[in-house]
PDB file of N, CA and C in Angstrom:
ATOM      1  N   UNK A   1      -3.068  30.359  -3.188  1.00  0.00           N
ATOM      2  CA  UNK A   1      -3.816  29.121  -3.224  1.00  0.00           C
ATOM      3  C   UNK A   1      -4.929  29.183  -2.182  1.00  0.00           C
ATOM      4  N   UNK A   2      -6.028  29.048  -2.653  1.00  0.00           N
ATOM      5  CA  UNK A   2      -7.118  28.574  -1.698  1.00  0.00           C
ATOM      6  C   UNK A   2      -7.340  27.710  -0.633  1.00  0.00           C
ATOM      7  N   UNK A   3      -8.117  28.092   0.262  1.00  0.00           N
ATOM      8  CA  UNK A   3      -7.580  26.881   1.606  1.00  0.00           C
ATOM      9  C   UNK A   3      -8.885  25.619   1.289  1.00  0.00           C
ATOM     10  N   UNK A   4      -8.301  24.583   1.698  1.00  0.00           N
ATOM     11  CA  UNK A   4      -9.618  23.726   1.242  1.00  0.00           C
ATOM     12  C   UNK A   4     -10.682  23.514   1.970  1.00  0.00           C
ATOM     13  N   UNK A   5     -11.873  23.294   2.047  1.00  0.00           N
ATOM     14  CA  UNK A   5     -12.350  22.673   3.376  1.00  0.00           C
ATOM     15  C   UNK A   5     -12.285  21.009   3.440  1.00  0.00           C
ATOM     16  N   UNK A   6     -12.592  20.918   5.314  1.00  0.00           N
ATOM     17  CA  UNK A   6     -12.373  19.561   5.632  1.00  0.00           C
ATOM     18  C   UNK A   6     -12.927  18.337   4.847  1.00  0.00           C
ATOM     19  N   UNK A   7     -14.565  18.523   3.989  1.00  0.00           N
ATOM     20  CA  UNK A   7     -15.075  17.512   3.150  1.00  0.00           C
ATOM     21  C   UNK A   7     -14.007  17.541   1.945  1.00  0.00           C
ATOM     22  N   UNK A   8     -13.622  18.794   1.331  1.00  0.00           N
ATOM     23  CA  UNK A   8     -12.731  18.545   0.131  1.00  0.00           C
ATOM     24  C   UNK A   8     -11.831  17.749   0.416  1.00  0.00           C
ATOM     25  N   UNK A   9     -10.931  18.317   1.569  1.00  0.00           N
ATOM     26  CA  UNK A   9      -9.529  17.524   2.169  1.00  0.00           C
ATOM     27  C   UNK A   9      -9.826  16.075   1.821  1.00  0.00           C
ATOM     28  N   UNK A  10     -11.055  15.564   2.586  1.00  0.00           N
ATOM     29  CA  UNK A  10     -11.538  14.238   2.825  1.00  0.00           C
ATOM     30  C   UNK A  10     -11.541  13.800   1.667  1.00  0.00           C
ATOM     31  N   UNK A  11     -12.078  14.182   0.374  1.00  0.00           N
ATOM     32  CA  UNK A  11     -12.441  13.519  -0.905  1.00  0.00           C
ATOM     33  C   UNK A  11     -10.883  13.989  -1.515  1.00  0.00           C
ATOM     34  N   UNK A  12     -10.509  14.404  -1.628  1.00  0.00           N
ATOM     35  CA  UNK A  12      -9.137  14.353  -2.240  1.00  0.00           C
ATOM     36  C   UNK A  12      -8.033  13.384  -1.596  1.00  0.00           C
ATOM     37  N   UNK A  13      -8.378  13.089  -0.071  1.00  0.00           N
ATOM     38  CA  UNK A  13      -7.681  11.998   0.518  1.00  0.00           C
ATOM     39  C   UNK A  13      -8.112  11.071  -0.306  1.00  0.00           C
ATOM     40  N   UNK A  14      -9.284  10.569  -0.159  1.00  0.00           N
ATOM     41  CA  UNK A  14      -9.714   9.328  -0.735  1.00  0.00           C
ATOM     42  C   UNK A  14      -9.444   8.921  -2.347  1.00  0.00           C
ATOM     43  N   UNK A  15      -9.422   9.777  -3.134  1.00  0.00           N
ATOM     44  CA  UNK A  15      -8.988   9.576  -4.208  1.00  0.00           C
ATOM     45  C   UNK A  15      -7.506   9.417  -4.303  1.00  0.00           C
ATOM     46  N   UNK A  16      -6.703   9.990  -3.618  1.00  0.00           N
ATOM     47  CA  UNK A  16      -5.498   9.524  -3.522  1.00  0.00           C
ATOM     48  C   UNK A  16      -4.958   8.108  -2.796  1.00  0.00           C
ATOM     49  N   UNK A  17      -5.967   7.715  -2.471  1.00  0.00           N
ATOM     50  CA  UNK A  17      -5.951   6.682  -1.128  1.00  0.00           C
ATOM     51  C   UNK A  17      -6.164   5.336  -2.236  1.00  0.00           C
ATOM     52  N   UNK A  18      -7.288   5.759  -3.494  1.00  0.00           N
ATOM     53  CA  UNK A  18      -7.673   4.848  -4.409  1.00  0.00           C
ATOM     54  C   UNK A  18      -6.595   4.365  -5.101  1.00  0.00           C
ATOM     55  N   UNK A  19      -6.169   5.183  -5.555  1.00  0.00           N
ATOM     56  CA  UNK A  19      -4.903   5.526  -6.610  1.00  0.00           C
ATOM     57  C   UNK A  19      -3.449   4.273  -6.045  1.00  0.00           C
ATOM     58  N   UNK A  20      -3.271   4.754  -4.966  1.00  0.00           N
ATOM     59  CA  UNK A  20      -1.982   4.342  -4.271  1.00  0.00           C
ATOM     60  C   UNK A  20      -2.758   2.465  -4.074  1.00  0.00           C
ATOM     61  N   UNK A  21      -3.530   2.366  -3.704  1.00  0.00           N
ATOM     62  CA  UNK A  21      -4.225   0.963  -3.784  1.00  0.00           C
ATOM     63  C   UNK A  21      -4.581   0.597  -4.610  1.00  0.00           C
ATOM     64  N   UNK A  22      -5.023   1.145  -5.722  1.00  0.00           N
ATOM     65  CA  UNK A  22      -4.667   0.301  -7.606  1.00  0.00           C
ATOM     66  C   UNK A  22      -3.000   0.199  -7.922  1.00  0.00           C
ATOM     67  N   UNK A  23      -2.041   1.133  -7.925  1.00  0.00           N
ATOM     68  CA  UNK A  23      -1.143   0.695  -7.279  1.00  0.00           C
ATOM     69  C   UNK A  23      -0.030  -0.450  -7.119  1.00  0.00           C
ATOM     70  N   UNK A  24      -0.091  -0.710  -5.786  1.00  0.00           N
ATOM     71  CA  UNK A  24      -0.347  -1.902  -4.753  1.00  0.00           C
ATOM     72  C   UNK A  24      -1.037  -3.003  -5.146  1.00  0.00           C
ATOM     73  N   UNK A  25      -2.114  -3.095  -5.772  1.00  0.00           N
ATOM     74  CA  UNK A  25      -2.699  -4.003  -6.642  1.00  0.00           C
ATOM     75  C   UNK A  25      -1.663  -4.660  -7.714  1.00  0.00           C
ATOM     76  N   UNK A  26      -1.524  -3.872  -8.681  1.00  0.00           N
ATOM     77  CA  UNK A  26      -0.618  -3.810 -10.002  1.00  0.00           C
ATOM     78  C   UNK A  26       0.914  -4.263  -9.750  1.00  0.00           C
ATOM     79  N   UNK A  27       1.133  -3.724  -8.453  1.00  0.00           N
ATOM     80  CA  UNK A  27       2.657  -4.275  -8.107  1.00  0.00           C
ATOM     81  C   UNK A  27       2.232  -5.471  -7.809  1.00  0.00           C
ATOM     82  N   UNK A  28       1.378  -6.261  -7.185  1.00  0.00           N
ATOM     83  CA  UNK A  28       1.614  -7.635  -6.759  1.00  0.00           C
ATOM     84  C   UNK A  28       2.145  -8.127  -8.103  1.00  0.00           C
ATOM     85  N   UNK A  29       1.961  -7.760  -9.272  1.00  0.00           N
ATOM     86  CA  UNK A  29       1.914  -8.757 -10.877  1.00  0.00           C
ATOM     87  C   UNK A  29       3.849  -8.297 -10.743  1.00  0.00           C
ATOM     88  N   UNK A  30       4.303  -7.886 -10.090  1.00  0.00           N
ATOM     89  CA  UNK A  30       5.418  -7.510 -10.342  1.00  0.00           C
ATOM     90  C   UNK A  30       6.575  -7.656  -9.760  1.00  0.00           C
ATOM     91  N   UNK A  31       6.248  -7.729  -8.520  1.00  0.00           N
ATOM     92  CA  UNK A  31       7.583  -8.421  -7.007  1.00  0.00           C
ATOM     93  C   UNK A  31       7.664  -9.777  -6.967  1.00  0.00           C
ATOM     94  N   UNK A  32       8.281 -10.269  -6.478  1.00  0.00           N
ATOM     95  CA  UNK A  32       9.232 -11.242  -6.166  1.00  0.00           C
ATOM     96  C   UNK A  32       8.469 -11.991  -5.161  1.00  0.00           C
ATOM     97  N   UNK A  33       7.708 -13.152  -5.043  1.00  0.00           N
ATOM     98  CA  UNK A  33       6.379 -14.084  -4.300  1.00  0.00           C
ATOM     99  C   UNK A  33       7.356 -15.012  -3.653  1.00  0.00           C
ATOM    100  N   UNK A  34       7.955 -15.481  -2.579  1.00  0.00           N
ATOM    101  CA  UNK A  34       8.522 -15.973  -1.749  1.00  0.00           C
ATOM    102  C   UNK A  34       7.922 -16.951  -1.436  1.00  0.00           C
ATOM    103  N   UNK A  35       7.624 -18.159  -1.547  1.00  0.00           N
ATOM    104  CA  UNK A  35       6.735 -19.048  -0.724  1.00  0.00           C
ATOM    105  C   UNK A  35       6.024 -18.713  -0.539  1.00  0.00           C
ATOM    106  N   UNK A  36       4.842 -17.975  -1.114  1.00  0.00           N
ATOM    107  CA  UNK A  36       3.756 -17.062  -0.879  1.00  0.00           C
ATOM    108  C   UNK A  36       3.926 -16.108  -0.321  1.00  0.00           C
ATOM    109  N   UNK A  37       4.985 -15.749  -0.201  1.00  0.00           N
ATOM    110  CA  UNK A  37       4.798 -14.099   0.677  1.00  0.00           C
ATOM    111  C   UNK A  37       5.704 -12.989   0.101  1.00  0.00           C
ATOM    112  N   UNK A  38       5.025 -11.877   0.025  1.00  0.00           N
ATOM    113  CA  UNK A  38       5.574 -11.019  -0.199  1.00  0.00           C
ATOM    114  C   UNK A  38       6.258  -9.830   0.509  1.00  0.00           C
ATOM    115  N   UNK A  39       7.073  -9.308   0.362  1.00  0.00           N
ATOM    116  CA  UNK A  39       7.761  -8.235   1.378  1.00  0.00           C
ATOM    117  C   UNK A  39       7.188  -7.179   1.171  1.00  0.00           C
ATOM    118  N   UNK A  40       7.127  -6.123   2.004  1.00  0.00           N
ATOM    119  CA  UNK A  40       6.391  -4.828   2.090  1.00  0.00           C
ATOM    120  C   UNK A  40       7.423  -4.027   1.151  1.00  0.00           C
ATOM    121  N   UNK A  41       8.382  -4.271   1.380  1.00  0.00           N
ATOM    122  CA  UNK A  41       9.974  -2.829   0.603  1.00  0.00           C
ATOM    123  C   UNK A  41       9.967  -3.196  -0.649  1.00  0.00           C
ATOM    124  N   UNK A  42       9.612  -4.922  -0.723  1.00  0.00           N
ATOM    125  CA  UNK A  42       9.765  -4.990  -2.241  1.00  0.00           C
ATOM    126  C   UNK A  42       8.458  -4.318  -3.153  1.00  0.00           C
ATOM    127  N   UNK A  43       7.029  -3.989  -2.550  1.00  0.00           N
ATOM    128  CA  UNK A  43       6.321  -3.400  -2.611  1.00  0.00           C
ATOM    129  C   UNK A  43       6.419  -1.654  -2.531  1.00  0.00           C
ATOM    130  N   UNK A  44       6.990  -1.355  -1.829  1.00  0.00           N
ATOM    131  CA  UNK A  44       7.613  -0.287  -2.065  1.00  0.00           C
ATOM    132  C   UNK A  44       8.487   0.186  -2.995  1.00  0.00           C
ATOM    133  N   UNK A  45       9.423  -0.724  -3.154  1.00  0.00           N
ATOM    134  CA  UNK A  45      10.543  -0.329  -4.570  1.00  0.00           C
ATOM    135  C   UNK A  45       9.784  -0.747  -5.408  1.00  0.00           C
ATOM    136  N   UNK A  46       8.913  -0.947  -5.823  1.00  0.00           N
ATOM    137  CA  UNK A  46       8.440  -1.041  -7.316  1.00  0.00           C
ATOM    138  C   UNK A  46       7.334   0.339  -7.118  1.00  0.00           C
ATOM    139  N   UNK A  47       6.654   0.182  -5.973  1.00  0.00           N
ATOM    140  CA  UNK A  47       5.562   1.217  -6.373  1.00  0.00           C
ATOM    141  C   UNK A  47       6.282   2.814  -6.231  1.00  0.00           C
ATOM    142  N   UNK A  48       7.705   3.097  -5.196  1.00  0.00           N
ATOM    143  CA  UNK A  48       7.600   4.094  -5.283  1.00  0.00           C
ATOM    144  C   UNK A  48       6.848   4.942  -3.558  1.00  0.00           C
ATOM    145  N   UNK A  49       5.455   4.045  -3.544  1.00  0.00           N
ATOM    146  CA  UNK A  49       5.046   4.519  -1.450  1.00  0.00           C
ATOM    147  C   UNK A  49       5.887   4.264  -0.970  1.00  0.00           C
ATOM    148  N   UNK A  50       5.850   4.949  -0.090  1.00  0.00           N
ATOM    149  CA  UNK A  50       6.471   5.258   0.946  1.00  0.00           C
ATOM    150  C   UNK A  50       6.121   3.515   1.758  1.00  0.00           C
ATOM    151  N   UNK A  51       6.691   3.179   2.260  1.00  0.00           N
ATOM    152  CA  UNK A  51       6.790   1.850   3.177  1.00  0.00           C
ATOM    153  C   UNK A  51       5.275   1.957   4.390  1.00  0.00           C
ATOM    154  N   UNK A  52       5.639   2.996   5.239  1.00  0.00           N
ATOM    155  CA  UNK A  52       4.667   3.543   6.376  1.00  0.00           C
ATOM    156  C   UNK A  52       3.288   3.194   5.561  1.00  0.00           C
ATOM    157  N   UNK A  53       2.566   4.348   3.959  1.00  0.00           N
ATOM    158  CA  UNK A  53       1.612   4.153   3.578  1.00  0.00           C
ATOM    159  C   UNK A  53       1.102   3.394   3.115  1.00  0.00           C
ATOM    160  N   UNK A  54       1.741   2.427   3.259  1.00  0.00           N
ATOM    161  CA  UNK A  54       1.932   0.940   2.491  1.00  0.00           C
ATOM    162  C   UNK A  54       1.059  -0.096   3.590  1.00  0.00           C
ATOM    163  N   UNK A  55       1.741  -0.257   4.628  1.00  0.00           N
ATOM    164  CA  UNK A  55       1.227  -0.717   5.685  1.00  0.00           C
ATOM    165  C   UNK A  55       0.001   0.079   6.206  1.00  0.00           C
ATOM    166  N   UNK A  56       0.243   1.351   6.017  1.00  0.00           N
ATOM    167  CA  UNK A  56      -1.494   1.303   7.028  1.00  0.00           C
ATOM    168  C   UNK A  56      -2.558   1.139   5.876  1.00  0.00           C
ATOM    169  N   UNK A  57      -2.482   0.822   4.957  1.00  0.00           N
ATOM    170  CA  UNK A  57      -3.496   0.608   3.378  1.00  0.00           C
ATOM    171  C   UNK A  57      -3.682  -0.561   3.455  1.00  0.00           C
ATOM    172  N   UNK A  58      -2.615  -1.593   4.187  1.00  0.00           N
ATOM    173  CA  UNK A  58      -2.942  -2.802   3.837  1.00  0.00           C
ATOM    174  C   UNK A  58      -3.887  -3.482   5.097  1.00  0.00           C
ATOM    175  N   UNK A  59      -3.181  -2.565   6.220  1.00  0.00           N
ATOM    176  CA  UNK A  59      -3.841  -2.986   7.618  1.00  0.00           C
ATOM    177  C   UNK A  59      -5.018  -2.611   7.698  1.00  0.00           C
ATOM    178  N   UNK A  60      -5.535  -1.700   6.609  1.00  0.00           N
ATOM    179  CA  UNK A  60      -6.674  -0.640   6.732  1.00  0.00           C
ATOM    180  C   UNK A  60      -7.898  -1.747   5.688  1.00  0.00           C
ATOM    181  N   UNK A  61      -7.360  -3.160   5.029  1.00  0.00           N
ATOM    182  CA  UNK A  61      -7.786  -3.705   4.009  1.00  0.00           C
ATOM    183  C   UNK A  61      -8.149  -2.842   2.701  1.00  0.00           C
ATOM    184  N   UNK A  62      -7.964  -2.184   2.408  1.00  0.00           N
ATOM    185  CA  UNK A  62      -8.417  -1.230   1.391  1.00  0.00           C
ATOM    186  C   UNK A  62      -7.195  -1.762  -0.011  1.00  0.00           C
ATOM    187  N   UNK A  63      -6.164  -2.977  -0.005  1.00  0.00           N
ATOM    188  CA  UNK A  63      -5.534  -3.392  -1.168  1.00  0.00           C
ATOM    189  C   UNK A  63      -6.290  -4.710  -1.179  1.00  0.00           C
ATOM    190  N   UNK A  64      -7.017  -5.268  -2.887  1.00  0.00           N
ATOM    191  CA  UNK A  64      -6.755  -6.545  -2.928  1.00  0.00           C
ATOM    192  C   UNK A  64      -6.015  -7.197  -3.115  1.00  0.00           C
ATOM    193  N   UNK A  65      -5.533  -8.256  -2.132  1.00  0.00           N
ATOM    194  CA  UNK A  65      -4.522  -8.998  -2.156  1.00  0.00           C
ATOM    195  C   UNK A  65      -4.639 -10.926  -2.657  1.00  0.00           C
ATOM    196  N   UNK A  66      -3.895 -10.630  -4.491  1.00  0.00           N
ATOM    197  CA  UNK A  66      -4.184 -11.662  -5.257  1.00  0.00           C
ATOM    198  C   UNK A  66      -4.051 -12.921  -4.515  1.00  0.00           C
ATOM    199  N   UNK A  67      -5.147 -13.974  -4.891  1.00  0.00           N
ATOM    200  CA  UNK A  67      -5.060 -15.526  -4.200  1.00  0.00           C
ATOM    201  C   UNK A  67      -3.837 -15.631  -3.726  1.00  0.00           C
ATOM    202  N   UNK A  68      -3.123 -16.024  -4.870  1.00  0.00           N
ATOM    203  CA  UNK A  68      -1.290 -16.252  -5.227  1.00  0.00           C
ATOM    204  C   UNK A  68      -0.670 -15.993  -4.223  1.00  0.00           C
ATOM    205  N   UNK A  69      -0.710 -15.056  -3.249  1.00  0.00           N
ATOM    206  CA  UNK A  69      -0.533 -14.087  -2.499  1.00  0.00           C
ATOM    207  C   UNK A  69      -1.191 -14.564  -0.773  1.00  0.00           C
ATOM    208  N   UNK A  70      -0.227 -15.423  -0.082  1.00  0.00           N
ATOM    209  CA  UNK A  70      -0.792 -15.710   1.489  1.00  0.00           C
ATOM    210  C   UNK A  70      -0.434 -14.802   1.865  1.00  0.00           C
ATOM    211  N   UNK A  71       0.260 -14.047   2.331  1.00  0.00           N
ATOM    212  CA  UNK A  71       0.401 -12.764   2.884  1.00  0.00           C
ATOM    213  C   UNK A  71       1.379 -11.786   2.902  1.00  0.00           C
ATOM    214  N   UNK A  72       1.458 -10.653   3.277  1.00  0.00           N
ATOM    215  CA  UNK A  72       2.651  -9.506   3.051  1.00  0.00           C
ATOM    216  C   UNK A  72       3.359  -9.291   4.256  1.00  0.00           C
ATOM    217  N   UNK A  73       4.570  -9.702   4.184  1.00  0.00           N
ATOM    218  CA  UNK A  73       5.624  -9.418   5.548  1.00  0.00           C
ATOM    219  C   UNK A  73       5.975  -8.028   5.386  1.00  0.00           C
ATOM    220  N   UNK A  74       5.055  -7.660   6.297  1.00  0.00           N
ATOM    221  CA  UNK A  74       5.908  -6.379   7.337  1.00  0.00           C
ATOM    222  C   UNK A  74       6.676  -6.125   8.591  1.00  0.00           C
ATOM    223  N   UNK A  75       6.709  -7.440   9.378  1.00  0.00           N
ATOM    224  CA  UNK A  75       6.825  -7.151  10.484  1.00  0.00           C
ATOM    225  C   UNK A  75       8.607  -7.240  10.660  1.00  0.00           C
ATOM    226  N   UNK A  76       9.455  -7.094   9.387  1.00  0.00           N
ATOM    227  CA  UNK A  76      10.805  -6.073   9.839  1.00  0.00           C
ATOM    228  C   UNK A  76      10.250  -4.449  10.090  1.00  0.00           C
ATOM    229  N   UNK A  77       9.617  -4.453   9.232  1.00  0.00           N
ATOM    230  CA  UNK A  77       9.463  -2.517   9.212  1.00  0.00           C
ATOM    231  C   UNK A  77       8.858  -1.918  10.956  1.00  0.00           C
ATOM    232  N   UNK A  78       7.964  -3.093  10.701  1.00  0.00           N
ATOM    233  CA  UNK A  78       7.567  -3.026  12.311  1.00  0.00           C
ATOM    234  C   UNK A  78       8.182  -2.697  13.332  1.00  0.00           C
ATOM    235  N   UNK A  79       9.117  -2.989  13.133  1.00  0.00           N
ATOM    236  CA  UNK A  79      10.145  -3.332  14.509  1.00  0.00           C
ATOM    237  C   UNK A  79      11.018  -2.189  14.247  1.00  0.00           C
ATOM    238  N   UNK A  80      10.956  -1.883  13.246  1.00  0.00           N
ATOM    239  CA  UNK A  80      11.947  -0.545  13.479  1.00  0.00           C
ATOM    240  C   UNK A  80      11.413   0.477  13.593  1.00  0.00           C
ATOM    241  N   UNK A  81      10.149   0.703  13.585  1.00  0.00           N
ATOM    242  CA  UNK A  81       9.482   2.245  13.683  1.00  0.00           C
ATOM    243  C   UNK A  81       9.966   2.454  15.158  1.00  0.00           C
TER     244      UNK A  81
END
């Protein structure tokens, strides 16, 4: 296998970065809305990410997060890293 360079690395991040945040998108139509809020794991068990990539995508704003939707509890996961 060929080694990549750092711009490829970069654009193959990002397309994967897209992907996992359409996603994340698509799961909101699908978890469980709590009084407006949604859990990060339950976001995870449907999508499959990993919890960690979950949170820095969301902290990173790069998911839209539907009206419907006041905000995403992470801060159990938080506390346990």
């Amino acid at each position: 296998m060929a080694k990549l360079a750092v711009p490829e690395l970069r654009e193959e991040w990002d397309k994967l970065r897209e992907g996992y945040c359409r996603a994340l998108e698509k799961a909101f139509e699908h978890v469980p809305i709590r009084d407006g809020v949604v859990f990060v794991e339950d976001l995870g068990l449907e999508t499959g990410i990993p919890v960690d990539l979950i949170v820095e995508l969301l902290e990173s704003k790069g998911v839209k997060i539907p009206p419907h939707v006041e905000r995403v509890d992470f801060r159990q996961h938080k506390k346990k890293r």
